[in-house]
Protein backbone atom coordinates (compact mmCIF):
# COMPACT_ATOMS: atom_id res chain seq x y z
CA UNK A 1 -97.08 51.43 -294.05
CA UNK A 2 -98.63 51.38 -290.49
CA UNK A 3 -99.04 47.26 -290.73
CA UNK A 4 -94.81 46.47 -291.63
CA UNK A 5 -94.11 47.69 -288.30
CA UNK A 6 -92.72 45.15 -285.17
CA UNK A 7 -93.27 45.53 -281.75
CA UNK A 8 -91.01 45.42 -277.99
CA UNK A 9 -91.70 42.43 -276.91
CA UNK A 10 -92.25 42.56 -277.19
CA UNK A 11 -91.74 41.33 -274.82
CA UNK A 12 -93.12 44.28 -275.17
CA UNK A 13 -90.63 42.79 -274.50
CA UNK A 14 -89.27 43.92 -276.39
CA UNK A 15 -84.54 45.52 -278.17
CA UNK A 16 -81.59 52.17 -280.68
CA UNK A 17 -81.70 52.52 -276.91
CA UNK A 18 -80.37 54.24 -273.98
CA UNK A 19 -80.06 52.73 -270.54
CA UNK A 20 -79.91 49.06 -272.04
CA UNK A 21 -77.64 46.29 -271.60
CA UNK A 22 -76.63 43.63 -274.51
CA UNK A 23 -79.73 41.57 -274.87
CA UNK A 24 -78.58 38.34 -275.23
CA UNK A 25 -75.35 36.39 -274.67
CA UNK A 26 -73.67 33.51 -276.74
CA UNK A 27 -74.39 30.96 -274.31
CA UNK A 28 -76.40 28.02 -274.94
CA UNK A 29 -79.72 27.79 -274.00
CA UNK A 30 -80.29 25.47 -270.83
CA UNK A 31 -82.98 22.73 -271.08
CA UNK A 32 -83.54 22.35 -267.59
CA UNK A 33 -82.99 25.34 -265.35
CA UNK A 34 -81.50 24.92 -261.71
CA UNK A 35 -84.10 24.12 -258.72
CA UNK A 36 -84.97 28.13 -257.68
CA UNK A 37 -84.83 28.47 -253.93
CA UNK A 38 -86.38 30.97 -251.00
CA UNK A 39 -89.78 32.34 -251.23
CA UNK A 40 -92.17 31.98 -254.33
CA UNK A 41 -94.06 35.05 -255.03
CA UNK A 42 -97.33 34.56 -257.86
CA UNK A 43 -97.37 37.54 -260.64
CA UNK A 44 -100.10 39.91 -260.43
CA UNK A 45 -101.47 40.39 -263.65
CA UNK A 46 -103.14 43.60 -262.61
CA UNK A 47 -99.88 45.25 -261.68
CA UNK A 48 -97.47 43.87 -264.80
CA UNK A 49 -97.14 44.06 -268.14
CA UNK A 50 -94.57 44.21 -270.95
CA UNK A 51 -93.94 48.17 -273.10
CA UNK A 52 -92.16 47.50 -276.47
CA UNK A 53 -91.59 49.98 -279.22
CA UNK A 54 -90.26 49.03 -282.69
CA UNK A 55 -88.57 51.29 -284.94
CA UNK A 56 -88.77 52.12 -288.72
CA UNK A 57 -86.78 54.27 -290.99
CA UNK A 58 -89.47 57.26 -289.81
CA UNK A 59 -90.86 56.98 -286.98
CA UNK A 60 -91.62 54.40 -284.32
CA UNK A 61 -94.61 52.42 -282.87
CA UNK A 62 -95.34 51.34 -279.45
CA UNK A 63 -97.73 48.79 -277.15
CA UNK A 64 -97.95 46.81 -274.47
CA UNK A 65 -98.64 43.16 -274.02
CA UNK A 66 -100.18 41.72 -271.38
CA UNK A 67 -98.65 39.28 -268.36
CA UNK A 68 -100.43 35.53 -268.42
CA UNK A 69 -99.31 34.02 -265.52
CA UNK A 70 -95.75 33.34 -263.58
CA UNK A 71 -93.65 33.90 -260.62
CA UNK A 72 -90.50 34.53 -259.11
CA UNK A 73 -88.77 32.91 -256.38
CA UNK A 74 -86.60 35.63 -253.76
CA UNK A 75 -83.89 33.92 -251.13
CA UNK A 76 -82.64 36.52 -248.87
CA UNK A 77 -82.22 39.36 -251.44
CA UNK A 78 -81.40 37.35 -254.73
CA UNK A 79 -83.66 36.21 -257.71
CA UNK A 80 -83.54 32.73 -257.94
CA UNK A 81 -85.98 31.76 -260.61
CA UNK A 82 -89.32 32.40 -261.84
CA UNK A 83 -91.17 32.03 -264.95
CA UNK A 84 -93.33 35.05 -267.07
CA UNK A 85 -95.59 34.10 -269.23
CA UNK A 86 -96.68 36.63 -271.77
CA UNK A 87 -100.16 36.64 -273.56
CA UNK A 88 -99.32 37.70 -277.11
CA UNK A 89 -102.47 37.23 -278.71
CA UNK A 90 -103.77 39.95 -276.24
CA UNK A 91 -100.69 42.35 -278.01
CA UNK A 92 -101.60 46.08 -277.79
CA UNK A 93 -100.68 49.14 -280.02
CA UNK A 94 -101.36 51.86 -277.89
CA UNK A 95 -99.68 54.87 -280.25
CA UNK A 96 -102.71 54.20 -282.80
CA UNK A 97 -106.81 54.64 -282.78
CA UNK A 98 -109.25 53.44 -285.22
CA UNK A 99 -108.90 51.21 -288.13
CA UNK A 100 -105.03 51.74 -288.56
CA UNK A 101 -104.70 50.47 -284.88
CA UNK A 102 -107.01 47.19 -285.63
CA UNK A 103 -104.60 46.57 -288.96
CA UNK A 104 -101.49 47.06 -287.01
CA UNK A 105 -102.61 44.79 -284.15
CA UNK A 106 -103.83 41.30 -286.79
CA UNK A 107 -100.76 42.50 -288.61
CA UNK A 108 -98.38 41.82 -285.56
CA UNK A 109 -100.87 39.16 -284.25
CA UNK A 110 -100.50 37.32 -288.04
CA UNK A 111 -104.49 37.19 -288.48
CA UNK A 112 -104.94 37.36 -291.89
CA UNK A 113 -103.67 34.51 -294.75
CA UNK A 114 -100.47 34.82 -295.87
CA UNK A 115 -99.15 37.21 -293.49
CA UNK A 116 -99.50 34.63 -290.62
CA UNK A 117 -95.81 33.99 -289.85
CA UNK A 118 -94.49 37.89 -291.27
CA UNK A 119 -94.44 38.51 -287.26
CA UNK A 120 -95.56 36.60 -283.73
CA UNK A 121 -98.58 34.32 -285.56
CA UNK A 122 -100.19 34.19 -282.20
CA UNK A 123 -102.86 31.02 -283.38
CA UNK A 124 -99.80 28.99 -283.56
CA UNK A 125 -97.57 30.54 -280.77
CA UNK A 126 -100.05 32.28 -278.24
CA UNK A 127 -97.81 32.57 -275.47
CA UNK A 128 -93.99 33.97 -275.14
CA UNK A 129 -91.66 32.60 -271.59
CA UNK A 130 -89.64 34.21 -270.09
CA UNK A 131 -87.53 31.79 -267.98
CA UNK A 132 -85.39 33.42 -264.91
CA UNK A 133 -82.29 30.92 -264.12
CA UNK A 134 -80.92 33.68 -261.49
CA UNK A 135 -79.09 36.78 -260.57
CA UNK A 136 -76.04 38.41 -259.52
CA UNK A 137 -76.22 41.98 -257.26
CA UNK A 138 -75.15 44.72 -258.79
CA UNK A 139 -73.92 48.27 -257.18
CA UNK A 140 -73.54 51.88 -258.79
CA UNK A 141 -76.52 51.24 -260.88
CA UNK A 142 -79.21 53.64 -259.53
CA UNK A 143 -81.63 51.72 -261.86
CA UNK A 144 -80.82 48.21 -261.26
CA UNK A 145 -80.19 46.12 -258.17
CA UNK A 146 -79.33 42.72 -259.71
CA UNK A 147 -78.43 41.32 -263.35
CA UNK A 148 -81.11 38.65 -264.29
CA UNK A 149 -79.82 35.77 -266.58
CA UNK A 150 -82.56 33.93 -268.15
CA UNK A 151 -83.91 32.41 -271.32
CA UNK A 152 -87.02 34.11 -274.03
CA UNK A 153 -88.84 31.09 -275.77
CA UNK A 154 -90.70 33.17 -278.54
CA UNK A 155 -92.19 31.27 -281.53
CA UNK A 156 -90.77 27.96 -280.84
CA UNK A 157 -87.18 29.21 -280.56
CA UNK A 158 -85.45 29.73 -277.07
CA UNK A 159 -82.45 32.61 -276.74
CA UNK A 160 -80.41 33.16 -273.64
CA UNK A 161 -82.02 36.82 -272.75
CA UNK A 162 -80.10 38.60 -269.89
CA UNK A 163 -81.73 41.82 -268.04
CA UNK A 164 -80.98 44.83 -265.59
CA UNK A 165 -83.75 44.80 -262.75
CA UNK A 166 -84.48 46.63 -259.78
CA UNK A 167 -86.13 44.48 -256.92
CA UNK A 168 -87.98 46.00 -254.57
CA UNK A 169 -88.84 43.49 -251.59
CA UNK A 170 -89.96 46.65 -249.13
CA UNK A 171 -92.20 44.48 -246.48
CA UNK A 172 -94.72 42.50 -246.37
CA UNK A 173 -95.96 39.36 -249.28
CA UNK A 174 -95.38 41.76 -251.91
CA UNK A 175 -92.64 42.54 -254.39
CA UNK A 176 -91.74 44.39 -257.94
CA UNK A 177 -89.45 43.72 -260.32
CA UNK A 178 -88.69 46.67 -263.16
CA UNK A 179 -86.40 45.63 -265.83
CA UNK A 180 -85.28 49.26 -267.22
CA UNK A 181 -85.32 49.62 -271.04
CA UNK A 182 -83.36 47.18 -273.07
CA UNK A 183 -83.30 45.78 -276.21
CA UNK A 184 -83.52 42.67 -278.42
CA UNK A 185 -82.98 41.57 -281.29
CA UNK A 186 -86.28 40.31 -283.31
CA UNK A 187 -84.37 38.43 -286.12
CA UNK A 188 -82.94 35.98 -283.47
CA UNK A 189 -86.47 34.61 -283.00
CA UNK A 190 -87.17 34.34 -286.78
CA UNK A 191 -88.66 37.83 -287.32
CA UNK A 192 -87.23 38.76 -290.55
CA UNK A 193 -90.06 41.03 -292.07
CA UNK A 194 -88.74 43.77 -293.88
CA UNK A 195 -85.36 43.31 -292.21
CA UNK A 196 -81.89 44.96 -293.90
CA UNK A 197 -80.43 41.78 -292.94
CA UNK A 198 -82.58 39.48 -294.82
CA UNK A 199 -83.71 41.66 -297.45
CA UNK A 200 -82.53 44.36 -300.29
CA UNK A 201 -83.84 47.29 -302.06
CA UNK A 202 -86.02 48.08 -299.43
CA UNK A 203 -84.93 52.16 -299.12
CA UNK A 204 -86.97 53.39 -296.57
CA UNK A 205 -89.64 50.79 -295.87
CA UNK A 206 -87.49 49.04 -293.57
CA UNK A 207 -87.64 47.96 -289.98
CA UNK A 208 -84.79 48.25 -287.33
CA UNK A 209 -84.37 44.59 -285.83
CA UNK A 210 -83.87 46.11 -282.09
CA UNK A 211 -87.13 46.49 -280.62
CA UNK A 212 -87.30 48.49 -277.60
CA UNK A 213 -88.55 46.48 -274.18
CA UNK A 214 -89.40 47.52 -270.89
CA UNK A 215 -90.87 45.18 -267.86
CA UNK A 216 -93.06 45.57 -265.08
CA UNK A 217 -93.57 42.76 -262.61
CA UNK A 218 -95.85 43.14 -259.39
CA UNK A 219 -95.98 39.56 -257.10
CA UNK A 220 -97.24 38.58 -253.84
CA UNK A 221 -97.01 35.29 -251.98
């Protein structure tokens, strides 16, 4: 049963939880997102990446995927935009060794006929996006500085994804942004396998649709 488990994206990403805030909203999704202003700061791949952890009946599983490319834009001490671009066919299980880790990973990754589109099918959709549209401060959160509105293109289909986030500026060129752990919901992105929602009869071989997400984004100018 190691291989009908889904990751945080998992964006890794990704949805059970403590410390989260609702994961999406029921606004529509905006086709083009307002001009971001102040300083643009380039993601360093070395010092981000994406934690998820999916959940089963029994147990849980857990990864990281690795950040592509991006950046966000900072005016003053607001988040104005950005874009993270998340390398899913690089997906991770890092709970796992051996051949159960390798089965897991072209499992999620949708390698093998037939079970191409059962989760991300990474030949088809290689990359997820996470688009920032900005922020509002927040106070009394000793987690969080600012609530991050934004959009999570995954498989073709585009959600309105919204996010607590500390910012630290500090000084100099560089910044990071931690998003503490959230949660989203996998179906809303066409992830049905072995879902209660979709499916019946399926005891305890199911899979929770909130997957578990936690973010980690270093940038410099």
């Amino acid at each position: 049963m190691m291989n009908r488990l889904i990751p945080c994206i998992t964006m890794s990403i990704l949805l059970v939880m403590v410390a989260c805030q609702p994961a999406t909203t029921t606004e529509s999704p905006s086709s083009i997102p307002a001009a971001a202003t102040g300083k643009e700061y380039k993601i360093d791949i070395t010092h981000s990446e994406l934690k998820w952890q999916a959940f089963k009946a029994v147990g849980s599983h857990a990864g990281i995927i690795p950040i592509l490319e991006g950046n966000v834009f900072v005016d003053g001490n607001n988040i104005t935009g950005g874009k993270v671009i998340i390398d899913m066919k690089n997906l991770q299980v890092t709970d796992m060794e051996g051949d159960d880790k390798l089965s897991l990973e072209s499992h999620l990754k949708g390698l093998e006929a037939g079970e191409e589109d059962d989760f991300f099918n990474v030949n088809k959709f290689p990359t997820t996006t996470y688009q920032i549209l900005g922020s509002t401060s927040i106070s009394g959160d000793g987690d969080a500085t600012h609530m991050v509105k934004g959009e999570l293109t995954m498989r073709g289909i585009t959600n309105p994804v919204n996010m607590r986030v500390k910012l630290d500026a500090g000084a100099g060129n560089a910044i990071k942004v931690t998003a503490p752990p959230f949660t989203i919901d996998r179906t809303l992105w066409g992830i049905k396998y072995d879902s209660k929602k979709f499916f019946e009869n399926l005891k305890d071989d199911f899979i929770y649709d909130e997957v578990k997400i936690e973010l980690i984004i270093g940038a410099i100018q």
